[in-house]
Protein backbone atom coordinates (compact mmCIF):
# COMPACT_ATOMS: atom_id res chain seq x y z
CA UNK A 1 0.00 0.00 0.00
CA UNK A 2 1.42 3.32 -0.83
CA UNK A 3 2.64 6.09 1.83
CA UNK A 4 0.21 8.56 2.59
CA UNK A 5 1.25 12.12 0.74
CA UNK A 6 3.12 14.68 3.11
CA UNK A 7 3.63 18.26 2.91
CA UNK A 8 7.14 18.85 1.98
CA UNK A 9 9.59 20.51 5.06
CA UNK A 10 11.06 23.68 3.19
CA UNK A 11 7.99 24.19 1.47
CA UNK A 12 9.29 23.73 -1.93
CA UNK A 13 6.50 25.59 -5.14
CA UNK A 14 6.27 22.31 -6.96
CA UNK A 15 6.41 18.81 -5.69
CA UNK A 16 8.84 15.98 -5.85
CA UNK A 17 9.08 12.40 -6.87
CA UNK A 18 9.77 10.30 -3.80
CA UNK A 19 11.68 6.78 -3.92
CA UNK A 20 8.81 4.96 -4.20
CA UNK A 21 7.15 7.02 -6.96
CA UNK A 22 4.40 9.62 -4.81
CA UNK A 23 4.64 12.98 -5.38
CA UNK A 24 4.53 15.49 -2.63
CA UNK A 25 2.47 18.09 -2.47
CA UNK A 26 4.90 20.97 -1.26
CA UNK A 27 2.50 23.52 -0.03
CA UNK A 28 -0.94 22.78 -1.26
CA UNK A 29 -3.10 21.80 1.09
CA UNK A 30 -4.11 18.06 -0.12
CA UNK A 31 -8.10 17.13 0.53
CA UNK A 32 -8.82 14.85 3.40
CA UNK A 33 -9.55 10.84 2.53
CA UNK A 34 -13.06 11.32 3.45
CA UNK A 35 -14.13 14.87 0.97
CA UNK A 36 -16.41 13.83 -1.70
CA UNK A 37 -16.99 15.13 -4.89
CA UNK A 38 -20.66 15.87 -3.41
CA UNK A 39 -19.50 18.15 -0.61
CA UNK A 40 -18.63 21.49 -3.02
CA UNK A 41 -21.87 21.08 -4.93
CA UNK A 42 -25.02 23.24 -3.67
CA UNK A 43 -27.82 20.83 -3.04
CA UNK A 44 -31.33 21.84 -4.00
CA UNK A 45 -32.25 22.39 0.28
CA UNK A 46 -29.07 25.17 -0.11
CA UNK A 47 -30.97 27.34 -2.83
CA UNK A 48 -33.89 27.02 -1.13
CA UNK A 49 -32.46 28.58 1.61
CA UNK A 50 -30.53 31.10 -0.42
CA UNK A 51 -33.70 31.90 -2.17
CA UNK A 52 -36.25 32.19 0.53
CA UNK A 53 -36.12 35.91 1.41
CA UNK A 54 -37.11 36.70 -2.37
CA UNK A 55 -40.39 34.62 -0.83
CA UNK A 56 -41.12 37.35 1.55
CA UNK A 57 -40.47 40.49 -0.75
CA UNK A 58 -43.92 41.79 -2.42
CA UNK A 59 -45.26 40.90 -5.59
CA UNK A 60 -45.17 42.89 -8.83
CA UNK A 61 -48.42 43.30 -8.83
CA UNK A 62 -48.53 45.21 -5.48
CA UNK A 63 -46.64 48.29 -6.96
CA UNK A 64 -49.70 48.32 -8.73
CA UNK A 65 -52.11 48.12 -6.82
CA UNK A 66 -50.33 50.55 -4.15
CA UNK A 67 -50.74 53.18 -7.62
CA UNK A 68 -54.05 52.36 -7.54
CA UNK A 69 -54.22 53.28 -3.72
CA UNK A 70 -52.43 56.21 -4.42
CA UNK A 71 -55.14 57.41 -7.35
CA UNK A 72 -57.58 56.86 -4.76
CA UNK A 73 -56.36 58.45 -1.97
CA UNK A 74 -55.84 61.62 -4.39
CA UNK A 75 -59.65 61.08 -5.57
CA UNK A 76 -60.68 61.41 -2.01
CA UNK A 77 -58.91 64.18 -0.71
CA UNK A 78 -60.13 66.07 -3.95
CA UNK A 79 -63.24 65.32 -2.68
CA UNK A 80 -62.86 66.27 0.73
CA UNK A 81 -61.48 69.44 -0.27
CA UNK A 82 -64.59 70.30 -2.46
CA UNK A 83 -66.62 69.22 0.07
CA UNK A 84 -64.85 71.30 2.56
CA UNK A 85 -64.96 74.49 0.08
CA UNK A 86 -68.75 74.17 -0.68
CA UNK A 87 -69.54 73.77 3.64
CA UNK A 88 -67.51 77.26 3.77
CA UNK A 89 -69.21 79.21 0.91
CA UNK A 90 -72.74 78.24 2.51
CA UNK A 91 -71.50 79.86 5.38
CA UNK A 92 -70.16 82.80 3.88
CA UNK A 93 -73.65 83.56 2.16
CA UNK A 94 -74.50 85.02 5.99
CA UNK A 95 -71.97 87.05 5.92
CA UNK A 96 -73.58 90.32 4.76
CA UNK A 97 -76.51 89.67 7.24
CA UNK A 98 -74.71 88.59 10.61
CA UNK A 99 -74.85 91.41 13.04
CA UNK A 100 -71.75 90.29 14.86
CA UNK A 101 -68.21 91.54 13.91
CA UNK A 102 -66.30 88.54 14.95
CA UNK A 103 -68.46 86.31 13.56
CA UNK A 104 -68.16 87.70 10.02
CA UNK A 105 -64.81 88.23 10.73
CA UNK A 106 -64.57 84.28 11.37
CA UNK A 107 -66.42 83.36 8.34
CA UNK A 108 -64.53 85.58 5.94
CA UNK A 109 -60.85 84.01 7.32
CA UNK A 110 -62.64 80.87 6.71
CA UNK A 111 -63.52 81.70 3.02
CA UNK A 112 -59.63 83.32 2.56
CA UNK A 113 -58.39 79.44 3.58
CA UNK A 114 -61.08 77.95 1.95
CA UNK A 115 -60.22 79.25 -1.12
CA UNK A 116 -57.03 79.46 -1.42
CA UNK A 117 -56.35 75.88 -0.20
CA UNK A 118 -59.21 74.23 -1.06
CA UNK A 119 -59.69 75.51 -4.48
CA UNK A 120 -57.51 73.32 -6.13
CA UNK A 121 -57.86 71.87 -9.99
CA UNK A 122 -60.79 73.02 -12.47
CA UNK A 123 -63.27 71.76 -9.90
CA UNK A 124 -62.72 74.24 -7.10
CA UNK A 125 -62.33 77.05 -9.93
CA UNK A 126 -65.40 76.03 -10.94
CA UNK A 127 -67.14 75.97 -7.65
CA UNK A 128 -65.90 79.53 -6.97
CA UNK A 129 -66.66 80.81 -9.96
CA UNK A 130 -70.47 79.48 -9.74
CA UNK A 131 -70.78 81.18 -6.21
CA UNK A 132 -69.01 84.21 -6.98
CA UNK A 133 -71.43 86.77 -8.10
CA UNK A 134 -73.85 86.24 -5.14
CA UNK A 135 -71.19 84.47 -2.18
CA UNK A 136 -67.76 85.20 -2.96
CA UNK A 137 -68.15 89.73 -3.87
CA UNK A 138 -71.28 90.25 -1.73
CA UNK A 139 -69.27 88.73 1.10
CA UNK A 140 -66.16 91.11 0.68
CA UNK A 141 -68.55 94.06 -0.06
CA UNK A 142 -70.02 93.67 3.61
CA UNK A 143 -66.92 93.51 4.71
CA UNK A 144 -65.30 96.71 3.40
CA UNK A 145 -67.99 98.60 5.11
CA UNK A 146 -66.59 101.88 6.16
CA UNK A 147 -68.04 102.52 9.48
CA UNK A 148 -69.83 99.14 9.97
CA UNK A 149 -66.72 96.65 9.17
CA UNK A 150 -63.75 96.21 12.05
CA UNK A 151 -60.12 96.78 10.42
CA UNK A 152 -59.52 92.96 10.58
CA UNK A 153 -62.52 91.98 8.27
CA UNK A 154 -61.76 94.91 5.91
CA UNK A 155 -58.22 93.46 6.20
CA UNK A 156 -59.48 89.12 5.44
CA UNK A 157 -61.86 90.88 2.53
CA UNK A 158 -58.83 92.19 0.55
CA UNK A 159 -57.32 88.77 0.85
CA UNK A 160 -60.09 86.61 -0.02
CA UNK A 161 -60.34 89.03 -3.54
CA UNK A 162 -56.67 88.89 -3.70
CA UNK A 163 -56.67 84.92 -3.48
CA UNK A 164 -60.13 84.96 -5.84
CA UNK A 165 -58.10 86.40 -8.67
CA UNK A 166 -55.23 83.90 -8.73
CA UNK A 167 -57.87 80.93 -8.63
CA UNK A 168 -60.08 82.35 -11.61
CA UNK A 169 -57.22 82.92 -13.77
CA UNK A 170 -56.74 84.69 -16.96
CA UNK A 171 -59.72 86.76 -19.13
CA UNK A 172 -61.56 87.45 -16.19
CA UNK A 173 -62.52 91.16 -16.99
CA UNK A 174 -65.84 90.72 -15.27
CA UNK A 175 -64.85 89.86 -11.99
CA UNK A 176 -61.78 92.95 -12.36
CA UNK A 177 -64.58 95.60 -13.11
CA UNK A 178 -66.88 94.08 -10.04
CA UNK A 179 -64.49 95.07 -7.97
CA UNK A 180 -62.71 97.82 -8.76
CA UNK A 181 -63.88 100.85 -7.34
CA UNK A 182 -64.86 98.94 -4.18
CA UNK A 183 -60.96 98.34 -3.88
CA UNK A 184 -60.23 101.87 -5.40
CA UNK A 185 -62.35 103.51 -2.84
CA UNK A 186 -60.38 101.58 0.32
CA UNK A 187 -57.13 102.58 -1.17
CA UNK A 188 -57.84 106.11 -1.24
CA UNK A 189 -60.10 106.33 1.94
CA UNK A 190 -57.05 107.61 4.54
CA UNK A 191 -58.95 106.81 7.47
CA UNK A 192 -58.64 103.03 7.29
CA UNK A 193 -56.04 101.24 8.58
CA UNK A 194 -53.16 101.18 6.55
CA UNK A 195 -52.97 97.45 6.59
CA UNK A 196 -55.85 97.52 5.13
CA UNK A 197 -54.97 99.71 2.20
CA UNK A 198 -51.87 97.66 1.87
CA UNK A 199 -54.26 94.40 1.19
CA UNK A 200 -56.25 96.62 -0.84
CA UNK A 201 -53.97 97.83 -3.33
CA UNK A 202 -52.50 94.62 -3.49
CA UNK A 203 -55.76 93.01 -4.32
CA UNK A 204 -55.89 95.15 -7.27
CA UNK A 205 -53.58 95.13 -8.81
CA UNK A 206 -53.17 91.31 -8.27
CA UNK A 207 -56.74 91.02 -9.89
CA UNK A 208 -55.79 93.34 -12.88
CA UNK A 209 -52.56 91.21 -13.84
CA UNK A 210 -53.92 87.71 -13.52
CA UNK A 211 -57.45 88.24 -14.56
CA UNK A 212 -57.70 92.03 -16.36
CA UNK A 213 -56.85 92.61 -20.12
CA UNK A 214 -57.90 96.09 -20.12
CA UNK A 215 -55.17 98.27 -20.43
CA UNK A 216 -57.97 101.39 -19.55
CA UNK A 217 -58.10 100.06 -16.02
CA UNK A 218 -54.30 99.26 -15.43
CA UNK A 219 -53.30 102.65 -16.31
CA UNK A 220 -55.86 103.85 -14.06
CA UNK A 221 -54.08 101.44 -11.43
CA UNK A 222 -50.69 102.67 -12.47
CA UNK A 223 -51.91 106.20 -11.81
CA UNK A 224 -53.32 105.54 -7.97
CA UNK A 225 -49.89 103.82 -7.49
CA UNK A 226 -47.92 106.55 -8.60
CA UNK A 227 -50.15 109.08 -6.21
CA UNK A 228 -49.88 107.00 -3.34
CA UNK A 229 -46.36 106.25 -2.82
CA UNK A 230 -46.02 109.94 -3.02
CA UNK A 231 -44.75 111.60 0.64
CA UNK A 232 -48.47 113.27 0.78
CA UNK A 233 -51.82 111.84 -0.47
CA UNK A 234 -55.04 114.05 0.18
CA UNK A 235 -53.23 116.71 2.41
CA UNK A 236 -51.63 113.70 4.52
CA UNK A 237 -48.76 111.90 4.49
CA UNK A 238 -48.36 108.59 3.50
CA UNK A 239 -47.49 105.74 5.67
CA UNK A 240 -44.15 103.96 4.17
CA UNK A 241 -45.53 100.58 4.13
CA UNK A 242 -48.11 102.02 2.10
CA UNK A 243 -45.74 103.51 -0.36
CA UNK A 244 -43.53 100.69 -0.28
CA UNK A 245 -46.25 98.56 -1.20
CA UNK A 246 -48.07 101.49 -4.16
CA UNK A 247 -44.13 101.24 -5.88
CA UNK A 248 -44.33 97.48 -5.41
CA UNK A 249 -48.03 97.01 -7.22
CA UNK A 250 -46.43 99.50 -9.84
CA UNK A 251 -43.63 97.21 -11.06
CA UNK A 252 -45.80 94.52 -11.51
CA UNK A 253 -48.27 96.01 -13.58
CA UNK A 254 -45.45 97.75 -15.30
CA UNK A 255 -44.62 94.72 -16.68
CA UNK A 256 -47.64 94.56 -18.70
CA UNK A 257 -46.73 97.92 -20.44
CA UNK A 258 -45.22 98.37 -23.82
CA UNK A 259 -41.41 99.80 -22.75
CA UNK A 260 -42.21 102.99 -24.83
CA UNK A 261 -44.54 103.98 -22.57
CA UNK A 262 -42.63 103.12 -19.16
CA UNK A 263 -38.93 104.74 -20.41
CA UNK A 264 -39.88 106.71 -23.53
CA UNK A 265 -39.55 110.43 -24.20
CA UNK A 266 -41.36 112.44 -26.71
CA UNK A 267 -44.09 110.14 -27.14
CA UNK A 268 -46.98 110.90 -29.13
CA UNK A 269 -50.56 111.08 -27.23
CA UNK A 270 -49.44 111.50 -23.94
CA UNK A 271 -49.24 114.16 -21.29
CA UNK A 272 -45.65 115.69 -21.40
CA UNK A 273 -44.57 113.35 -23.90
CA UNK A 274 -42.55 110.93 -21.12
CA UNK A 275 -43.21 107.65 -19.65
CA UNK A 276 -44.35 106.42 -16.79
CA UNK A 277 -41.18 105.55 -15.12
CA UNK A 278 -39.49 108.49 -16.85
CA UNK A 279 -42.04 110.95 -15.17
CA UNK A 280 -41.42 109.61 -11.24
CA UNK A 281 -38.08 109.50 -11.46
CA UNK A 282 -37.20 112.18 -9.31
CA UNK A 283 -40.04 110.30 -6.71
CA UNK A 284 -37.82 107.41 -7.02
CA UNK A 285 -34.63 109.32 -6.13
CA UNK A 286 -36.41 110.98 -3.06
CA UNK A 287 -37.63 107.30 -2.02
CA UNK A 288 -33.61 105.80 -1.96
CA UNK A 289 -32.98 108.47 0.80
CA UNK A 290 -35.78 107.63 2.79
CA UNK A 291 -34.95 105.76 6.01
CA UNK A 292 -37.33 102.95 5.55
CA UNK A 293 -35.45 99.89 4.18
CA UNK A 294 -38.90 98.53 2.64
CA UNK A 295 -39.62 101.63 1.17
CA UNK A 296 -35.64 101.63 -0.47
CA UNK A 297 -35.93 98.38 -1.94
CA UNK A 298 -39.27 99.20 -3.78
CA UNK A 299 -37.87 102.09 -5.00
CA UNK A 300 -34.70 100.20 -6.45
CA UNK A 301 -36.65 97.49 -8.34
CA UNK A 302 -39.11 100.28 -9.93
CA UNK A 303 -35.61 102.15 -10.81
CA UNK A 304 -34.05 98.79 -12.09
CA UNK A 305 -37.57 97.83 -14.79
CA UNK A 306 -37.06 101.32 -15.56
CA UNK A 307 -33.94 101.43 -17.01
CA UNK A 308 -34.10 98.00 -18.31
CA UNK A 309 -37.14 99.07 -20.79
CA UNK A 310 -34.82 102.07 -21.86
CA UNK A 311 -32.33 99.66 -22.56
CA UNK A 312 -34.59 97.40 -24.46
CA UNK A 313 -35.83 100.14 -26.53
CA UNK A 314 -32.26 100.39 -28.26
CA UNK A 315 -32.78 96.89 -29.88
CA UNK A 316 -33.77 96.69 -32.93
CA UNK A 317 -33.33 93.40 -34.53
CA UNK A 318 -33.85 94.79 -38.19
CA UNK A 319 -30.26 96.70 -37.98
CA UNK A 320 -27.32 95.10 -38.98
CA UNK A 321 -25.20 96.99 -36.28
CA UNK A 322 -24.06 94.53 -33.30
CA UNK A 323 -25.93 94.12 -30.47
CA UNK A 324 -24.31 96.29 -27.82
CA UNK A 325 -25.01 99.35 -30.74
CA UNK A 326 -27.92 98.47 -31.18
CA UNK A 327 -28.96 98.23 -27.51
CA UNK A 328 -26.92 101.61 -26.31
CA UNK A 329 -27.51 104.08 -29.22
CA UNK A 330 -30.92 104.73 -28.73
CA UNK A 331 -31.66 102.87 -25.45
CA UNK A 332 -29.31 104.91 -23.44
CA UNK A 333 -29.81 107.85 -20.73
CA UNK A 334 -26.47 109.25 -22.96
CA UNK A 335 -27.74 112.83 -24.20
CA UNK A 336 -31.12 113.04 -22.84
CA UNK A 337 -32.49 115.74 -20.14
CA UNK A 338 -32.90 112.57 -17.71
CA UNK A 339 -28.64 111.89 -18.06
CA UNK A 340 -27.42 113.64 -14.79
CA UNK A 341 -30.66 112.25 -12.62
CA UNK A 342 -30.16 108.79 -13.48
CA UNK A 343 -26.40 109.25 -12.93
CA UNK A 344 -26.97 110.27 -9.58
CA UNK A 345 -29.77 107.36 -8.76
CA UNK A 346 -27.43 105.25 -9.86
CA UNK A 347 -24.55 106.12 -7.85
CA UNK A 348 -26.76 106.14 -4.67
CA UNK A 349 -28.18 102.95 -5.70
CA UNK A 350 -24.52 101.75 -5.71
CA UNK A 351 -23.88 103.34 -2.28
CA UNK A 352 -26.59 101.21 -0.93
């Protein structure tokens, strides 16, 4: 019977040829007598074992169904919110005949949230829209009351008109023209609060750049903005907030105006021949020494869309000049009566 192989003392790489004809192994580890050929293969138990978590994991059909669960929970919040929304315009229909200031005040905070949170998707704008000729307006109207309404419901009123116009949308002149003068009226009135002139002129002019596409009743806007952020307004001066907040509706509808009309000189049909911006300039420069930070920063951005529409009224794509002549020979303050003003805004403008 042959010796049993040994590992080779000196550990040698390759193995040699004893007397009687074995070969050592050197250093490779040599299998035992009793390994079988069946003890490195995986038996079918093994990848059952190996494979039973992918028994516990979910499925592919539940990643549907959990989309499906999805879709519905969606579908019933939509309907919870509608629901919700038509519960708080039922009780804003007693609005203009509850006696009892908080309680109107109540409802009408109710109908700001409701709307603007519950209003969601083509349903809710078509739920407001259906209740706003004889809920939504009558609602606000009672509480802009002069006299009869407490500062804080004049205050919710503006907002729920303000949050109105952003859910009707675009071509909405109706609804712009409803309400109009009762906004124009708490703007000017200087005995309300001036919060509530704030919301008011906000509410405006909100309304007449989402919904409005008469340019008649912007520039109407644009003009009560430009006399209210003045220092006086009716023989009394003008709270800062207030003025802050005239120059801030300003931009925005400013936006809406052909540049001509906002940096232009020596324009044809209009008072003076200047633009809007061009005309209040010097208001602008008196508003960047004010001490009100608010009132500062307003006055920047108005000063900033101003001189960007002069700028853009230099281009003129037809002209084979480059760009930067194109944009600075006739878009620039260079040469004009308003040079030295706008070099001085714009050096305290840098100072700030």
């Amino acid at each position: 019977m042959p010796k049993k192989a040994r590992r080779k003392k000196g550990g040698g790489d390759t193995g040699d040829t004893g007397e009687d004809g074995v070969v050592d192994a050197g250093d490779v580890d040599v299998l035992s007598e009793s390994y079988t050929v069946a003890d490195s293969v995986t038996t079918a138990r093994d990848l059952d074992d190996d494979f039973a978590e992918f028994d516990d994991q979910e499925p592919l059909n539940s990643v549907e169904e959990e989309a499906d669960e999805h879709v519905s929970r969606a579908a019933l919040s939509a309907t919870a919110r509608c629901t919700k929304l038509a519960d708080v315009l039922s009780l804003a229909s007693t609005i203009p005949t509850e006696k009892r200031s908080a309680r109107r005040e109540s409802a009408l905070r109710q109908l700001f949230k409701a709307v603007s949170q519950y209003a969601t998707g083509a349903e809710g704008r078509e739920a407001v829209l259906s209740r706003l000729d004889d809920v939504i307006i009558p609602a606000c109207v009672a509480g802009l009351r002069s006299g009869v309404a407490s500062p804080a419901e004049q205050y919710a009123s503006c907002r729920v008109l303000e949050a109105t116009a952003v859910v009707l949308g675009g071509d909405m002149d109706e609804y712009v023209e409803a309400i109009t003068d009762l906004l124009t009226k708490a703007v000017k009135a200087t005995g309300r609060a001036v919060q509530v002139r704030v919301a008011a002129i906000r509410a405006l002019s909100m309304a007449l750049f989402i919904c409005g596409t008469d340019m008649a009743l912007t520039n109407t806007c644009l003009d009560l903005c430009e006399a209210v952020c003045a220092p006086t307004f009716r023989g009394e001066e003008v709270d800062p907030h207030l003025r802050s907040a005239a120059l801030d509706c300003w931009a925005l509808l400013s936006t809406t105006v052909a540049d001509a009309y906002i940096a232009g000189d020596d324009i044809e049909g209009i008072d003076g021949g200047n633009g809007r911006g061009v005309t209040i300039l010097p208001l602008l420069q008196q508003c960047l020494d004010h001490g009100s930070v608010e009132l500062r920063s307003a006055a920047g951005e108005c000063v900033a869309l101003i001189h960007a529409a002069r700028i853009n009224m230099g281009i003129n794509e037809d002209e084979g000049e480059n760009a930067t002549e194109r944009r600075y020979r006739s878009g620039s303050w260079d040469g004009s009566e308003w040079e030295i003003l706008m070099d001085e805004v714009k050096q305290r403008v840098a100072e700030l």
